[in-house]
Protein backbone atom coordinates (compact mmCIF):
# COMPACT_ATOMS: atom_id res chain seq x y z
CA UNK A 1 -77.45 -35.96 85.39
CA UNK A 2 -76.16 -38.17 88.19
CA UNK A 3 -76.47 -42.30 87.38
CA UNK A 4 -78.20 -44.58 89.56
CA UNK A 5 -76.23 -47.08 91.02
CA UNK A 6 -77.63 -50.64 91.06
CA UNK A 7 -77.73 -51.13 94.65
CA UNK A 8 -80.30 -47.74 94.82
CA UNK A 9 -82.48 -49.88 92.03
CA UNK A 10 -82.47 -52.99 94.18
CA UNK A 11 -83.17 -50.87 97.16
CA UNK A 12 -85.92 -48.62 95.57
CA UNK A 13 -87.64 -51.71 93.92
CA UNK A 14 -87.66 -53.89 97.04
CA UNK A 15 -88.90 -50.45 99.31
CA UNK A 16 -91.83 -50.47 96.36
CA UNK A 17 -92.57 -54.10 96.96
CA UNK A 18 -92.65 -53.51 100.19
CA UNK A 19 -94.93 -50.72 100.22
CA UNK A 20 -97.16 -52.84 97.67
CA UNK A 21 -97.66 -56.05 100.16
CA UNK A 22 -98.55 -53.70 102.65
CA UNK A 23 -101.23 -51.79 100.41
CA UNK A 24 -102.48 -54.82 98.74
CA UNK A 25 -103.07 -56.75 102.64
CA UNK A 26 -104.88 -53.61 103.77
CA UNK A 27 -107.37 -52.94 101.17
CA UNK A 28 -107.01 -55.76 99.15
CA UNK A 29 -105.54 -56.33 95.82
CA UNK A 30 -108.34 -55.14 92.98
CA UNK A 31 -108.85 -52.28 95.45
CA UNK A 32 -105.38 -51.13 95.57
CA UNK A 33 -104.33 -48.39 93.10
CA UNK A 34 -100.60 -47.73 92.04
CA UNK A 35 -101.16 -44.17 93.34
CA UNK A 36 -102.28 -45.80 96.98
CA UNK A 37 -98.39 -47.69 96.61
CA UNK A 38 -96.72 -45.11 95.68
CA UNK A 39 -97.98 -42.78 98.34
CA UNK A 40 -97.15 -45.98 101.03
CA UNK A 41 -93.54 -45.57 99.92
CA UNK A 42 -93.40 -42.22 99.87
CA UNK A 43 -92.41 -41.57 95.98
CA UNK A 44 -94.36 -40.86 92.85
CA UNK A 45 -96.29 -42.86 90.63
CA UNK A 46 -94.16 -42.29 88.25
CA UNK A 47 -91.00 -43.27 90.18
CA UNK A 48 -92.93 -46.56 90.84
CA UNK A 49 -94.02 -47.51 87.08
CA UNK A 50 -90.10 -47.11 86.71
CA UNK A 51 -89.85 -50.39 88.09
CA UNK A 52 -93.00 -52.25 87.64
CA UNK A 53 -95.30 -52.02 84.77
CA UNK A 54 -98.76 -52.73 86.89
CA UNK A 55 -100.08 -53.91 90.41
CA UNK A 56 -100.24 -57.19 88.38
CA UNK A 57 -96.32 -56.57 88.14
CA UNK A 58 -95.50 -56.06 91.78
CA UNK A 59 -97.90 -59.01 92.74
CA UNK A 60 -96.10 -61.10 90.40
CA UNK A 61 -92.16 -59.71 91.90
CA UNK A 62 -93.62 -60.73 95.55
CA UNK A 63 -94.71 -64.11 94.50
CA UNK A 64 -91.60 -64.51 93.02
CA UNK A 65 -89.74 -63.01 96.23
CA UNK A 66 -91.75 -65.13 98.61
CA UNK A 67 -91.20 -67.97 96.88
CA UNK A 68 -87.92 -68.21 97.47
CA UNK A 69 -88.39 -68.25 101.06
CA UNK A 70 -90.81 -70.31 101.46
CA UNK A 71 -88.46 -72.79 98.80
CA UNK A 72 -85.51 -71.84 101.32
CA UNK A 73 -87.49 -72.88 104.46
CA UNK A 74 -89.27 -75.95 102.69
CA UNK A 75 -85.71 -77.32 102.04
CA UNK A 76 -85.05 -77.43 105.65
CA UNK A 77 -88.45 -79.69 105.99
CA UNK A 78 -86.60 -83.02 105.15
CA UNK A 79 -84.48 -83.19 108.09
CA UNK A 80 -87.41 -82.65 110.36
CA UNK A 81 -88.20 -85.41 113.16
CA UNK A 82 -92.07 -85.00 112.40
CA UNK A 83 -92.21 -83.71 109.01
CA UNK A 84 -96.42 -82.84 109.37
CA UNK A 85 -95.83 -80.46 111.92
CA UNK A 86 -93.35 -79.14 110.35
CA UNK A 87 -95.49 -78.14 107.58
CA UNK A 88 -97.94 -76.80 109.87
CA UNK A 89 -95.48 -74.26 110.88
CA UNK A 90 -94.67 -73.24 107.51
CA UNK A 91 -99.11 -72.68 107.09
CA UNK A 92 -98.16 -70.47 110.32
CA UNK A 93 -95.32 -68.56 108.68
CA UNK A 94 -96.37 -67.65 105.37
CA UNK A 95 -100.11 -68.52 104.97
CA UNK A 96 -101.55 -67.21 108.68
CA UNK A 97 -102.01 -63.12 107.34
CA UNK A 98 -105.93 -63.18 106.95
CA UNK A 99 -105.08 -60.91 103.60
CA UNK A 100 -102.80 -63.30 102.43
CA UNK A 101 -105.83 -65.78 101.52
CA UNK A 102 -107.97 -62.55 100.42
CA UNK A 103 -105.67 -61.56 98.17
CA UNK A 104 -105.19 -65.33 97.13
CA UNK A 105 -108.51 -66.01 96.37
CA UNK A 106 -109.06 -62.71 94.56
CA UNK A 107 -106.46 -63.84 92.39
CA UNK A 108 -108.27 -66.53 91.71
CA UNK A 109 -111.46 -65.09 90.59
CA UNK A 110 -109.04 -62.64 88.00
CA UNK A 111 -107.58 -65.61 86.55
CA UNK A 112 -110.38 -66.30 84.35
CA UNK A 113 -109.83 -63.16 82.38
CA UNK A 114 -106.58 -62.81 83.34
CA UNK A 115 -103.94 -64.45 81.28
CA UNK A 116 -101.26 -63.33 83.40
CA UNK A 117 -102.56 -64.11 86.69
CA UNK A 118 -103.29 -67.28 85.55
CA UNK A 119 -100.00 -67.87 84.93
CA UNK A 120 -98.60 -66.62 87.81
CA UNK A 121 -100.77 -69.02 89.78
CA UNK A 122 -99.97 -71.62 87.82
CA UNK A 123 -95.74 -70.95 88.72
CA UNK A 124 -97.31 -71.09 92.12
CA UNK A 125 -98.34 -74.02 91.65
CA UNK A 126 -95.47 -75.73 89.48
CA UNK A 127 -93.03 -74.22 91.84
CA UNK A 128 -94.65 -75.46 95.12
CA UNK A 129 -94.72 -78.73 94.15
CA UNK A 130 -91.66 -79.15 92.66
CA UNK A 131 -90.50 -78.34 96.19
CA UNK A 132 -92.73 -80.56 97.83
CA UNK A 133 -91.97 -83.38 95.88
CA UNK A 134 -88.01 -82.54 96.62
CA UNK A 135 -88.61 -83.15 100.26
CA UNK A 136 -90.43 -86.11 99.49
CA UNK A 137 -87.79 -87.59 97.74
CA UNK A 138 -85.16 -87.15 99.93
CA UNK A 139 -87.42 -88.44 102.95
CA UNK A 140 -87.51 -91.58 100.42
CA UNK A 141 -83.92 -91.47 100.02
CA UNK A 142 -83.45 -92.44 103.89
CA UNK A 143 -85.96 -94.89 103.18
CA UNK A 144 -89.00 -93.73 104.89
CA UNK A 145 -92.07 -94.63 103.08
CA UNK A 146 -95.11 -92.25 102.39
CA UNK A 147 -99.04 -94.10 102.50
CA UNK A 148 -99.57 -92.02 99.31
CA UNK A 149 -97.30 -94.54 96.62
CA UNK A 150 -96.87 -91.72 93.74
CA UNK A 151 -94.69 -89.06 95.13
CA UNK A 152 -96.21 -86.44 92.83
CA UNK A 153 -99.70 -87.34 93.88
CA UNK A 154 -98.04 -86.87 97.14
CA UNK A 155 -96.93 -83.61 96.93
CA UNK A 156 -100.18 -81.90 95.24
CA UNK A 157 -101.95 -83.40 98.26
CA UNK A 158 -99.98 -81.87 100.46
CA UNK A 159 -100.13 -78.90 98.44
CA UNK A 160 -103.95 -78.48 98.21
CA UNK A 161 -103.93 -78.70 101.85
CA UNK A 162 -102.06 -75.82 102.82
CA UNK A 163 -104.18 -74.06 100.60
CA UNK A 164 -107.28 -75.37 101.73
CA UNK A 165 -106.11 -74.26 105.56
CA UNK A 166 -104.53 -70.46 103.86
CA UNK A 167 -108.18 -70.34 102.59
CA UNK A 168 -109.74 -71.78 106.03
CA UNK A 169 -107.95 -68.83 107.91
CA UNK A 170 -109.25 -66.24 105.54
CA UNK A 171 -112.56 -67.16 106.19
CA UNK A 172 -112.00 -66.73 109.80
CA UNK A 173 -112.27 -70.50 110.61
CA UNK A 174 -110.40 -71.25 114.14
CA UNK A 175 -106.81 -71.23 113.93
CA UNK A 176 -106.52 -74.64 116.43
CA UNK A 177 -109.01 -76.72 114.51
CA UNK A 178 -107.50 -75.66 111.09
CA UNK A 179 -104.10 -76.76 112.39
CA UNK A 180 -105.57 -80.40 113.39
CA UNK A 181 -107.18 -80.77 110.68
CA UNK A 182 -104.43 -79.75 108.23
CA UNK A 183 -102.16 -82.18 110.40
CA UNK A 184 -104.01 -85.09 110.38
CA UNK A 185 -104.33 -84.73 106.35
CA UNK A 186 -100.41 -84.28 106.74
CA UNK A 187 -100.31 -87.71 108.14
CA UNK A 188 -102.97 -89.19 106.08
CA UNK A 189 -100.55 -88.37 103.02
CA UNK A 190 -97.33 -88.59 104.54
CA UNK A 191 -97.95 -91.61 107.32
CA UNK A 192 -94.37 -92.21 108.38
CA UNK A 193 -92.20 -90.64 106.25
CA UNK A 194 -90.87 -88.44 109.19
CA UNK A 195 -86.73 -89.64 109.64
């Protein structure tokens, strides 16, 4: 029997994850079946419980995948000239799929009974403002100052309003007046820290 090279895992799994985001934004994540992913990708269901144990699984691996991006694009948000609207793009970016916040907030009603979604909401959560609060210390570095004294107060501020406006979009709110508001919270939080 022939091996599997590494690169053909990497590939497969990331085609699967892939196929899963798509699945999971157009029906939703509790409606989405393994069988619904693996027919997406064009495989078996077997082929995809080779490399991922559940849907919980392949939610989890595009958190995880996401994450770095958004971590990758967040870094770039301390150099910014007006860092609020800068954060407003990155709502536009990764938060402005209306499935995104369905999927969100179905995660949230599973985390009650779901030990493992829980948790993965809670790395969200660690992870997001760890970032956060890196930009906001190195906009303190070059001595800006924020109007919100604690930095980590700071950054779950900032943090529970680009949720609140992922959430506002999902429920079909209008895109413009989301933006404003989530800006001038940005500014409420952040006053002049922007270099």
């Amino acid at each position: 029997m022939p091996r599997v090279v590494p690169e053909y895992k990497t590939q497969a799994r990331s085609r699967i994850l892939s196929a899963a985001e798509l699945v999971f934004r157009k029906k939703g994540f509790s409606r989405a079946t393994v069988e619904d992913i693996a027919r997406e990708v064009g495989v078996s269901r077997a082929t995809v419980y080779l490399y991922f144990s559940s849907k919980l699984d392949m939610l989890k691996a595009i958190q995880v995948r996401d994450r770095a991006k958004i971590e990758q694009r967040l870094t770039k948000i301390a150099d910014s000239a007006d860092l609020p609207r800068t954060f407003t793009k990155v709502l536009d970016e990764f938060g402005s799929h209306p499935s995104a916040s369905q999927n969100y907030l179905e995660m949230f009603g599973k985390a009650r009974e779901d030990k493992e979604v829980r948790q993965a909401l809670l790395f969200d959560r660690s992870t997001d403002a760890r970032a956060i609060r890196s930009i906001l210390d190195r906009v303190r570095s070059r001595g800006a100052a924020l109007r919100v004294d604690d930095p980590e107060a700071a950054a779950l501020l900032i943090r529970a309003s680009l949720i609140e406006a992922v959430i506002a979009y999902g429920l079909g709110a209008n895109r413009a007046k989301v933006r404003r508001d989530l800006l001038r919270a940005l500014r409420g939080v952040l006053g002049s820290a922007s270099p």
